[in-house]
Protein backbone atom coordinates (compact mmCIF):
# COMPACT_ATOMS: atom_id res chain seq x y z
CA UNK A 1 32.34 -6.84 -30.19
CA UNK A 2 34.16 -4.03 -30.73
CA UNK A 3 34.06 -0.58 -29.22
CA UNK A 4 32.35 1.51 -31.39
CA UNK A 5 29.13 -0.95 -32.03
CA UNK A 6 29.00 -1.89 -27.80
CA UNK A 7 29.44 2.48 -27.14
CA UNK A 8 26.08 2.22 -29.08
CA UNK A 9 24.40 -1.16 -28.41
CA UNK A 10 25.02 -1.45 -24.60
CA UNK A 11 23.45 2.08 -23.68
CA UNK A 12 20.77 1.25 -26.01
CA UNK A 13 19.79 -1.90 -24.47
CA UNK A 14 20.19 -0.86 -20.96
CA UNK A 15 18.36 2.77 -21.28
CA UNK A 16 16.02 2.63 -23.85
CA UNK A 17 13.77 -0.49 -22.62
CA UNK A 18 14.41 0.76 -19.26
CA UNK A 19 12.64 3.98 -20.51
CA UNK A 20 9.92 2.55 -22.34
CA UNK A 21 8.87 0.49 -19.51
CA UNK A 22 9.17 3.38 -16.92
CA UNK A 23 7.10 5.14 -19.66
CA UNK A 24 4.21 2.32 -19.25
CA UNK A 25 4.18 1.97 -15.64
CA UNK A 26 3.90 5.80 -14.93
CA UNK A 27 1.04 5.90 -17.35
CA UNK A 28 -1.47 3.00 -15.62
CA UNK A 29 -2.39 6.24 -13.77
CA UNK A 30 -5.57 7.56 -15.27
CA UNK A 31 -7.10 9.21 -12.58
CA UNK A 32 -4.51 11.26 -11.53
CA UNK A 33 -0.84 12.33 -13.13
CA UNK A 34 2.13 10.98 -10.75
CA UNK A 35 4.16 13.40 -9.84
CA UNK A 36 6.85 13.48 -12.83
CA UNK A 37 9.66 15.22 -10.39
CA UNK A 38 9.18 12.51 -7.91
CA UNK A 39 9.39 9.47 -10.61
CA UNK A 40 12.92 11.53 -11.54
CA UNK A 41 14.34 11.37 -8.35
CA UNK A 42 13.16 8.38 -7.65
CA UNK A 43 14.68 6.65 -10.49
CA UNK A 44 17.74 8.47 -10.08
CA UNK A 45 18.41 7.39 -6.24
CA UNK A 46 17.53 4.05 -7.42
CA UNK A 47 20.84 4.43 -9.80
CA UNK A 48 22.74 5.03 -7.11
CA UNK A 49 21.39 2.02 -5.05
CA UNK A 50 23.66 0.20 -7.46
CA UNK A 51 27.17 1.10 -5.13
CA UNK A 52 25.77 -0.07 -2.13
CA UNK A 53 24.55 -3.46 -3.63
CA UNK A 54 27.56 -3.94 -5.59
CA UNK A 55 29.74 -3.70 -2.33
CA UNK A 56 27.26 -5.43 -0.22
CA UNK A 57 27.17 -7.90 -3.14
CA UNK A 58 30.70 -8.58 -3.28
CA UNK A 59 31.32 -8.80 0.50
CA UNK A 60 28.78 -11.31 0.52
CA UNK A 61 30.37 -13.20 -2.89
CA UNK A 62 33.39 -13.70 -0.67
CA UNK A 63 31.40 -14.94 2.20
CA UNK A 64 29.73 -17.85 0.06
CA UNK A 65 33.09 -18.65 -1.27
CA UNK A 66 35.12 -18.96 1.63
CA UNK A 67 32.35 -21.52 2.81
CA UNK A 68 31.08 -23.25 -0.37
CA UNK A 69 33.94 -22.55 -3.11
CA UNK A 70 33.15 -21.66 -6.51
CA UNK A 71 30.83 -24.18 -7.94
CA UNK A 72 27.40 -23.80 -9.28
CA UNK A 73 25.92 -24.76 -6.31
CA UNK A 74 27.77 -21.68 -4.37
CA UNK A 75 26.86 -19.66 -7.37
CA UNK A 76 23.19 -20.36 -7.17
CA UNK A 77 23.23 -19.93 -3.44
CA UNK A 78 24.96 -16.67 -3.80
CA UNK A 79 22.06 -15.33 -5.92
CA UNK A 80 19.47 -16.94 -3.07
CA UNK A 81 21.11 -15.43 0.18
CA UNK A 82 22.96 -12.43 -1.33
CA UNK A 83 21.85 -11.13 -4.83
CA UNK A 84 18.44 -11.24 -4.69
CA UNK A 85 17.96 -9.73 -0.98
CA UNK A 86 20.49 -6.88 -1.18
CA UNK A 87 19.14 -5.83 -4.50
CA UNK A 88 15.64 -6.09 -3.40
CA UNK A 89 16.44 -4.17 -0.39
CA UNK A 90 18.40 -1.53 -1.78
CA UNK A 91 15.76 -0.46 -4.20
CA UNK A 92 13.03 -0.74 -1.08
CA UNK A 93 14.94 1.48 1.06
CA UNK A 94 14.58 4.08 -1.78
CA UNK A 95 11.59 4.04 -1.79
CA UNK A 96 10.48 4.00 1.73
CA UNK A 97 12.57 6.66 2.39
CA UNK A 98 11.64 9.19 -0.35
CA UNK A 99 8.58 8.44 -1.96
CA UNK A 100 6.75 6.35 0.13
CA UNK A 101 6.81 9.35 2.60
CA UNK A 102 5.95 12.16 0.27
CA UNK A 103 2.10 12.97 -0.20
CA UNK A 104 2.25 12.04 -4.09
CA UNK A 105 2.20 8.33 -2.46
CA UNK A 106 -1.80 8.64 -2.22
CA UNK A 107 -3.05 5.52 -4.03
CA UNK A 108 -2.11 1.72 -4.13
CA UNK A 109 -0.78 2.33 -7.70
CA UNK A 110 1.66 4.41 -6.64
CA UNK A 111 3.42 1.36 -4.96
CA UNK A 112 3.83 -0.21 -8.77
CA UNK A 113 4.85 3.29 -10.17
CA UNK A 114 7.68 4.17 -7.57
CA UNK A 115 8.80 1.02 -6.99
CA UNK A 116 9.00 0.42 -11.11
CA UNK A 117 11.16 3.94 -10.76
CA UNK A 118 13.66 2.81 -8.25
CA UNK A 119 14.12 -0.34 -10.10
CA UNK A 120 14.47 1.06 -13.29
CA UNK A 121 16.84 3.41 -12.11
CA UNK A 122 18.60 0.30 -10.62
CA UNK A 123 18.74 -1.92 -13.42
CA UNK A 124 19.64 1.15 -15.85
CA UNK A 125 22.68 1.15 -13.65
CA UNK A 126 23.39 -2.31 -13.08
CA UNK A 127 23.15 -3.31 -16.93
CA UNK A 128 25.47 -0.32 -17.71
CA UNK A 129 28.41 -2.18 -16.13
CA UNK A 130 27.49 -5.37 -16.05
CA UNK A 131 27.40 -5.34 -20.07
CA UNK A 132 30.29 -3.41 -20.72
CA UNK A 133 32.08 -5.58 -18.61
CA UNK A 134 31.28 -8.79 -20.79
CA UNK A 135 32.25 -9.92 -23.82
CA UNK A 136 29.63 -12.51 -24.72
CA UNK A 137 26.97 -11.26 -27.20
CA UNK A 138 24.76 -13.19 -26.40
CA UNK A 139 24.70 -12.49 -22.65
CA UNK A 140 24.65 -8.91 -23.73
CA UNK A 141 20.87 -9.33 -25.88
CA UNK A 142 19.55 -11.48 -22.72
CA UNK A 143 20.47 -9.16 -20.25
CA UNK A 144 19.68 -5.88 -22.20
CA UNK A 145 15.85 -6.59 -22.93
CA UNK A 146 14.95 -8.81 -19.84
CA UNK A 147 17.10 -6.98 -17.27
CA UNK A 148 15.37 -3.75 -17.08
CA UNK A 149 11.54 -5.15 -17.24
CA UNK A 150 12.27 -7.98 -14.50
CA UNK A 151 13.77 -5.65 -11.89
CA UNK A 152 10.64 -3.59 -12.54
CA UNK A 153 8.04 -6.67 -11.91
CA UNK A 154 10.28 -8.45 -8.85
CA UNK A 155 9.82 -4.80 -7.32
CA UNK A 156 6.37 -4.73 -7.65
CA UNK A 157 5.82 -7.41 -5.50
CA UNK A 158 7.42 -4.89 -2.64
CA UNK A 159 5.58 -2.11 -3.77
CA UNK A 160 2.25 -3.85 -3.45
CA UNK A 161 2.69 -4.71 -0.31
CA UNK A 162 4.28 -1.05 0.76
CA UNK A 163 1.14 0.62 -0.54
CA UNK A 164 -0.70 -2.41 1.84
CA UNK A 165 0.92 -1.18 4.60
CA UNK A 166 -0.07 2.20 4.47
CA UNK A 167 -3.53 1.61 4.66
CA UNK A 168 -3.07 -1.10 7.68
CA UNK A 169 -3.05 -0.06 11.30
CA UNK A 170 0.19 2.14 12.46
CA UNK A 171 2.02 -0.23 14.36
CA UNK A 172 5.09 -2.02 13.35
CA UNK A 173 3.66 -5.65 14.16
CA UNK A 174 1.05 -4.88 11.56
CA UNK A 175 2.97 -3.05 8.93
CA UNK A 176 6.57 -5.06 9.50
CA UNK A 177 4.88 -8.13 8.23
CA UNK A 178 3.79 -7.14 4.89
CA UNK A 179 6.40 -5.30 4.22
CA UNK A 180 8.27 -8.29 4.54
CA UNK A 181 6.49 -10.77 2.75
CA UNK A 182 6.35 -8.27 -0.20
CA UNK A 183 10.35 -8.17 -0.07
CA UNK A 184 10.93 -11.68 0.56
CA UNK A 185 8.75 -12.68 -2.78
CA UNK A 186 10.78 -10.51 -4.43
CA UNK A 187 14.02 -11.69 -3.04
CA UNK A 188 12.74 -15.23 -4.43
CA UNK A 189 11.31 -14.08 -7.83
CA UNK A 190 14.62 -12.53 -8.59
CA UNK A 191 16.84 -15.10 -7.85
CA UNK A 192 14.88 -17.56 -9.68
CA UNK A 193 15.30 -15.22 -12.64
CA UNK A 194 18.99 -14.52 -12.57
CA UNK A 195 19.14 -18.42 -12.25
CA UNK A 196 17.51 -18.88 -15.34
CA UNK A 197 19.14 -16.32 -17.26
CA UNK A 198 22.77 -18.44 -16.05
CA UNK A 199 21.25 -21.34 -17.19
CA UNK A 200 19.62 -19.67 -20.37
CA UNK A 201 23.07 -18.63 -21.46
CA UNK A 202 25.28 -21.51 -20.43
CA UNK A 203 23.02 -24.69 -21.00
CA UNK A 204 20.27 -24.71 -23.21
CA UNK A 205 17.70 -22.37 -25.22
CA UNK A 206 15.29 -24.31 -23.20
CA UNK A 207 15.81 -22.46 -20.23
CA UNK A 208 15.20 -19.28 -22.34
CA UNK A 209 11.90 -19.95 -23.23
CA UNK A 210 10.78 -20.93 -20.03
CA UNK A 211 12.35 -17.77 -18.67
CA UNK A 212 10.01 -16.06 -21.17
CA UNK A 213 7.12 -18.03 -19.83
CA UNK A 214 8.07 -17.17 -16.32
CA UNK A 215 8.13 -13.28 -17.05
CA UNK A 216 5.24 -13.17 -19.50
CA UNK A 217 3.42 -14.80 -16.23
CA UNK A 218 4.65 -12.12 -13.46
CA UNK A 219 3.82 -9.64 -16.13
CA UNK A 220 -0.05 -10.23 -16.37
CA UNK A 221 -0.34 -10.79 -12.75
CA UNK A 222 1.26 -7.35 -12.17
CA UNK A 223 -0.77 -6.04 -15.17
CA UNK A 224 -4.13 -7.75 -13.53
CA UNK A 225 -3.18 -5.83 -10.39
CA UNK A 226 -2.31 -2.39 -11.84
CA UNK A 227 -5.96 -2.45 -13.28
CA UNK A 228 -7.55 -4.02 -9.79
CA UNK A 229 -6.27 -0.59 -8.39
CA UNK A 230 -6.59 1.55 -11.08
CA UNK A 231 -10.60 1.04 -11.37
CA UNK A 232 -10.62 1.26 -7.49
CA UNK A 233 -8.69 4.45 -6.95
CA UNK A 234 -9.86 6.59 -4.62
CA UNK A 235 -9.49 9.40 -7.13
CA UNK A 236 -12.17 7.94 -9.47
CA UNK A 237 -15.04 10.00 -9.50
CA UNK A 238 -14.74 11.56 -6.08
CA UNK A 239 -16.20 9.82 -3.21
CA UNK A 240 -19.35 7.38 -3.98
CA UNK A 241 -22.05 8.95 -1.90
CA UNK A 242 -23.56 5.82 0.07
CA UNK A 243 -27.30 7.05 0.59
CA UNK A 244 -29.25 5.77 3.53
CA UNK A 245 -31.85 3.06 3.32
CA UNK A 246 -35.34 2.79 4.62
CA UNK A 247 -38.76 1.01 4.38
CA UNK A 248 -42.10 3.19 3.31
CA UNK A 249 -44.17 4.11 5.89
CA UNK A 250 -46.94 3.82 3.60
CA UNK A 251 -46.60 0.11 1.80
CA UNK A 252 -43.52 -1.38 3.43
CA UNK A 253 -42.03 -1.06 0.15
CA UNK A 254 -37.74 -0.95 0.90
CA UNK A 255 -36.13 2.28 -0.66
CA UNK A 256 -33.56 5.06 -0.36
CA UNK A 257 -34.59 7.66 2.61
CA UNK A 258 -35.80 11.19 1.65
CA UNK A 259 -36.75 9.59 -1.95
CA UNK A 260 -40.18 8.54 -3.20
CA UNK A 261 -41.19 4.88 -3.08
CA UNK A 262 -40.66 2.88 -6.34
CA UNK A 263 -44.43 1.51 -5.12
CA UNK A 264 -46.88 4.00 -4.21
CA UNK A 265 -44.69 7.62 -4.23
CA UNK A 266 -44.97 8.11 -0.66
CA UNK A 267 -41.55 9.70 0.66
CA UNK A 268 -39.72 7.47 2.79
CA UNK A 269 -38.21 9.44 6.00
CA UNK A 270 -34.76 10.35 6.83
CA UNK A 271 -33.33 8.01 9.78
CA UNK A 272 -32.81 9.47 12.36
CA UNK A 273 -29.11 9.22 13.71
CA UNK A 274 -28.72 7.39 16.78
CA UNK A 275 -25.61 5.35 18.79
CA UNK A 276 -25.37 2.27 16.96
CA UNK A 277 -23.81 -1.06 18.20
CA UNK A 278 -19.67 -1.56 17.13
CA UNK A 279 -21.09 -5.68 16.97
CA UNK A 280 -24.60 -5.39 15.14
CA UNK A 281 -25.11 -2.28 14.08
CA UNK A 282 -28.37 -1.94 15.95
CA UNK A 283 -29.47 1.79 16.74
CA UNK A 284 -29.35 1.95 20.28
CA UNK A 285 -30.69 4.82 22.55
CA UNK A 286 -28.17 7.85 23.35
CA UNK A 287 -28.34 6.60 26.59
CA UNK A 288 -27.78 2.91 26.57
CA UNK A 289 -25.08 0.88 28.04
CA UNK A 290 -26.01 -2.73 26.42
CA UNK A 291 -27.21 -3.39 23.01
CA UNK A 292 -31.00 -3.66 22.96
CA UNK A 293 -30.40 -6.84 20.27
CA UNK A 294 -27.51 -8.56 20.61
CA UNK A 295 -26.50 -7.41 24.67
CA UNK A 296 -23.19 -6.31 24.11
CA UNK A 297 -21.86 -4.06 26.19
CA UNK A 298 -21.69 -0.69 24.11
CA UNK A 299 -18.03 0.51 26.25
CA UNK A 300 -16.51 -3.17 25.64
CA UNK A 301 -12.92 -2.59 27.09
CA UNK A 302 -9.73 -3.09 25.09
CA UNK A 303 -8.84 -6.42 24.58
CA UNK A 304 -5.04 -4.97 24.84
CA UNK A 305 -3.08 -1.99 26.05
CA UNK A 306 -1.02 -1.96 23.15
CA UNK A 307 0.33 2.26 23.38
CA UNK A 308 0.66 5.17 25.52
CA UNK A 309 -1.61 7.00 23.19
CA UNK A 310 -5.38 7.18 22.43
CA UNK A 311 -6.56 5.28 19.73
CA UNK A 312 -9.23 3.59 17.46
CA UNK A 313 -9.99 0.05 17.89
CA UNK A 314 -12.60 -2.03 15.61
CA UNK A 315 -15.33 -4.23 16.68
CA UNK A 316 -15.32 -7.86 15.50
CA UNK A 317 -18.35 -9.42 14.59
CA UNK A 318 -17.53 -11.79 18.03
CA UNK A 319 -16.98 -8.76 19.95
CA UNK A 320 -13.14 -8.21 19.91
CA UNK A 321 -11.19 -5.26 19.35
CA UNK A 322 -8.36 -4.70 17.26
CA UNK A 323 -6.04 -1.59 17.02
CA UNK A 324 -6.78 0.58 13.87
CA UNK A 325 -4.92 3.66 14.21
CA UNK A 326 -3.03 5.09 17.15
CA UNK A 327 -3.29 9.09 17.73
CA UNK A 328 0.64 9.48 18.39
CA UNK A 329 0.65 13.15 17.02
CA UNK A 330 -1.48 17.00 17.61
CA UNK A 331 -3.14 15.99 14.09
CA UNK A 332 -4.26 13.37 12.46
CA UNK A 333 -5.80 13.73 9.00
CA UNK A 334 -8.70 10.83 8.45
CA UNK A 335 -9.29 9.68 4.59
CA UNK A 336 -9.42 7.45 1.88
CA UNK A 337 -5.99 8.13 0.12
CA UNK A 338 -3.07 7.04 1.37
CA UNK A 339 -1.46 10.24 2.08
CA UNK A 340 -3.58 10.78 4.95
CA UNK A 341 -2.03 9.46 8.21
CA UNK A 342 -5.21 7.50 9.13
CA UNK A 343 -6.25 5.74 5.87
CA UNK A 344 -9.77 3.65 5.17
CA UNK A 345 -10.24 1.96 2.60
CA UNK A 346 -13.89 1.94 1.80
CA UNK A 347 -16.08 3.68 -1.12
CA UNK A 348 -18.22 5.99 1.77
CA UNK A 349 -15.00 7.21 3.34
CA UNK A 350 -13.76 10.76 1.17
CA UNK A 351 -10.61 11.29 0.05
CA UNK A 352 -10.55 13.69 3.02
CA UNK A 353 -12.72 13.26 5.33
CA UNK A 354 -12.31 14.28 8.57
CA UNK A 355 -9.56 15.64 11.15
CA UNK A 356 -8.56 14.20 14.70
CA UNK A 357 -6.73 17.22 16.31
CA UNK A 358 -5.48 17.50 20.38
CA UNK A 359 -7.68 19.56 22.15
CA UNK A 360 -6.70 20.72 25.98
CA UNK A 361 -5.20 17.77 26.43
CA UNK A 362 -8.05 15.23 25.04
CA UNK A 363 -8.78 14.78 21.25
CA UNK A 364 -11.48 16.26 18.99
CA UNK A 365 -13.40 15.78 15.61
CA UNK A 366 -13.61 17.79 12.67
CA UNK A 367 -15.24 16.91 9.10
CA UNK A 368 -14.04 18.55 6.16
CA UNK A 369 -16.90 18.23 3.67
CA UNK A 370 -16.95 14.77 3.68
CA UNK A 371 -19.80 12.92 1.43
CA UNK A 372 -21.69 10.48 3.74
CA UNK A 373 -20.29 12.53 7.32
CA UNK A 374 -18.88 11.96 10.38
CA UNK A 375 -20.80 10.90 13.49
CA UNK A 376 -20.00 10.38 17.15
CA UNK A 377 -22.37 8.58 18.94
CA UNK A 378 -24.71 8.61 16.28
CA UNK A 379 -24.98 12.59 16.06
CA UNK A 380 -23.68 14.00 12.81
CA UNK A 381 -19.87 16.20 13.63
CA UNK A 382 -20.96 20.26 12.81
CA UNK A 383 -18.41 21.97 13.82
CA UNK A 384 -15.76 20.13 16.42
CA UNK A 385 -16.79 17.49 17.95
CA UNK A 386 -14.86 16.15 21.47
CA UNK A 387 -14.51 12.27 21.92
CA UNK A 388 -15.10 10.60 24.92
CA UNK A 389 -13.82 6.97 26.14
CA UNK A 390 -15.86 4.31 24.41
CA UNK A 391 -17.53 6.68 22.14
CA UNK A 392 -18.64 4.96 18.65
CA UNK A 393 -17.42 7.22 15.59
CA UNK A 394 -18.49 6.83 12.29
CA UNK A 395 -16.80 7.96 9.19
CA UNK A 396 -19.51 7.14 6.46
CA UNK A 397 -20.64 4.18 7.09
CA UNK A 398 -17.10 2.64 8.62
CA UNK A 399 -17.45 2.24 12.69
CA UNK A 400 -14.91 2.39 14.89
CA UNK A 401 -14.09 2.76 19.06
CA UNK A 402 -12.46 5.58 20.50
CA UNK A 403 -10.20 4.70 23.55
CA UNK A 404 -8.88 7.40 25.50
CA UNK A 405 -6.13 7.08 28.27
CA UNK A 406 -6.91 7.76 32.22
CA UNK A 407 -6.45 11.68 32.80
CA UNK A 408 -2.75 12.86 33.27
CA UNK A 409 -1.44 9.73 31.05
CA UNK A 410 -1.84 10.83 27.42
CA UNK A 411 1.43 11.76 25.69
CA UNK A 412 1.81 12.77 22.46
CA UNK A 413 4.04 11.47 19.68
């Protein structure tokens, strides 16, 4: 090829389709408009992501040699242990350290769009040298189309899990793990894909077409998932207001309190708020120590002193209690989206809902206009609330714990 025709073909095929695709995955967002400056940067750090892979990458190329020689074998292990991890990581770590921690990264589907970025950034990169370095054609119009879309859907896999993590307790033996099983998926996916392309281009058109298969697979998975989130963003509509039901005092008939009955128009009453079990859910009295239905004790201790901080802790159905969000800082901001430093995931829960702030050395409650409300021990939160060791608070209709720390031992973060 000479140097006129690859000056035009090899930019085309590495920036165009890279475009087109970044184009796609930054419009699955219909409920909100990502943040255009972010996707930029993003997609530019994830350009220059390519230097340290390609040193890492060729540090570890030597490696692999000096122990296995040059063989395909060596070849294929070199995309298993080197390519594939490095370049997965690499585009991660951009990621994690930019957008992840900005507050445009509010909704799962911003995993898929800023982890698309980075790798499109990376692959726009990557297939810039990589194809002016070759002189095979036919290398050049595999790489070019499937390059840029493949880094995009191995990334995804990452990016998933990243926006996972958010919403999952903050501790690193909660988050660590699916983190890493998103990256190590990815690590496989890819090298399974640069193996194919070898093989694609070397052996047989065969391998080509199953490569096709392959990606045409990951693509409607990814595309399965992107709508999964999309219809269940938490920017859809606002909050869904969860309304409180009740039986008629008049017929029995079951129906939404403060309504009329669907049977004989009688209003059925608002309940009235009251301490409810973390195990059942059984409204107890404000002054109650064991549940009146199930007898569990309504101050259960910890099953684990897992920080120096206060935190929440939810009930299991068999009574044990698991860590859901550690109060390491003055402020905590309590919601649905993901940009909120407590996050629940659940359709009564606002985008945001409530405030845990440091009061005098102890911790407090404040709702910010939240649909369904915030309760403490049953009572609805007007104003600031205080919390108290083993006090039950409820935002909408999601219960957790509070556990405080004995006086003179809380630090904060």
């Amino acid at each position: 090829m000479g140097v006129i025709p690859r000056l035009i073909i090899i930019p085309l095929l590495s920036l165009l389709p890279c475009l087109l695709w970044l184009w796609y995955f930054s419009s699955r967002s219909v409920y909100k408009r990502p943040s255009r400056r972010v996707i930029a940067v993003t997609f530019w750090l994830g350009g220059l992501a390519t230097i340290l892979a390609l040193g890492c990458n060729l540090v570890g190329q030597q490696f692999i040699q000096s122990w296995f020689g040059t063989g395909a074998s060596a070849h294929v292990l070199l995309l298993f242990l080197v390519v594939g991890p490095i370049e997965e990581l690499a585009k991660l770590l951009v990621v994690y350290f930019y957008a992840y921690r900005r507050p445009e990264f509010d909704e799962p589907l911003d995993g898929v769009i800023y982890s698309a970025a980075a790798a499109l950034g990376f692959a726009a990169a990557e297939n810039l040298i990589y194809l002016w370095q070759s002189q095979a054609f036919e290398v050049v119009l595999l790489r070019g189309p499937l390059s840029n879309p493949g880094h995009a859907l191995f990334s995804a896999l990452w990016g998933l899990a990243l926006s996972r993590a958010k919403a999952a307790p903050n501790l690193w033996r909660a988050r660590l793990p699916i983190v890493a099983g998103g990256w190590l998926a990815a690590t496989v996916v890819h090298a399974l894909f640069d193996t194919m392309l070898i093989l694609a281009a070397r052996v047989s058109i065969v391998f080509f077409l199953v490569l096709l298969g392959a990606m045409a697979a990951l693509f409607f998975w990814v595309r399965g998932r992107i709508r999964f989130y999309r219809e269940t963003s938490p920017h859809r509509e606002g909050t869904l207001f969860l309304p409180a039901r009740g039986y008629c005092q008049e017929c029995g008939t079951r129906g939404t309190a403060g309504a009329p009955c669907v049977r004989c128009g009688a209003a059925l009453p608002l309940p009235i708020e009251l301490r409810l079990c973390a195990v059942c859910a059984t409204a107890q009295r404000p002054a109650a120590k064991f549940c009146a239905r199930c007898g569990a004790n309504l101050k259960l201790p910890a099953a684990e002193n897992v920080s120096a901080h206060p935190h929440f802790v939810a009930v299991t159905p068999a009574g044990e209690e698991r860590i859901a969000y550690i109060l390491n800082r003055d402020e905590v901001l309590v919601g649905r989206t993901l940009n909120n430093g407590f996050v629940i995931d659940h359709p009564s829960v606002s985008k945001r809902h409530a405030r845990v702030v440091a009061s005098g050395g102890a911790y407090a409650l404040d709702d910010l206009g939240s649909s369904n409300g915030t309760f403490v021990d049953g009572l609805r939160v007007v104003g600031r609330a205080p919390l108290r060791d083993g006090c039950e608070v409820r935002f909408g209709h999601v219960h957790f714990v509070y556990r405080a720390l004995a006086a003179g031992k809380m630090e904060l973060g």
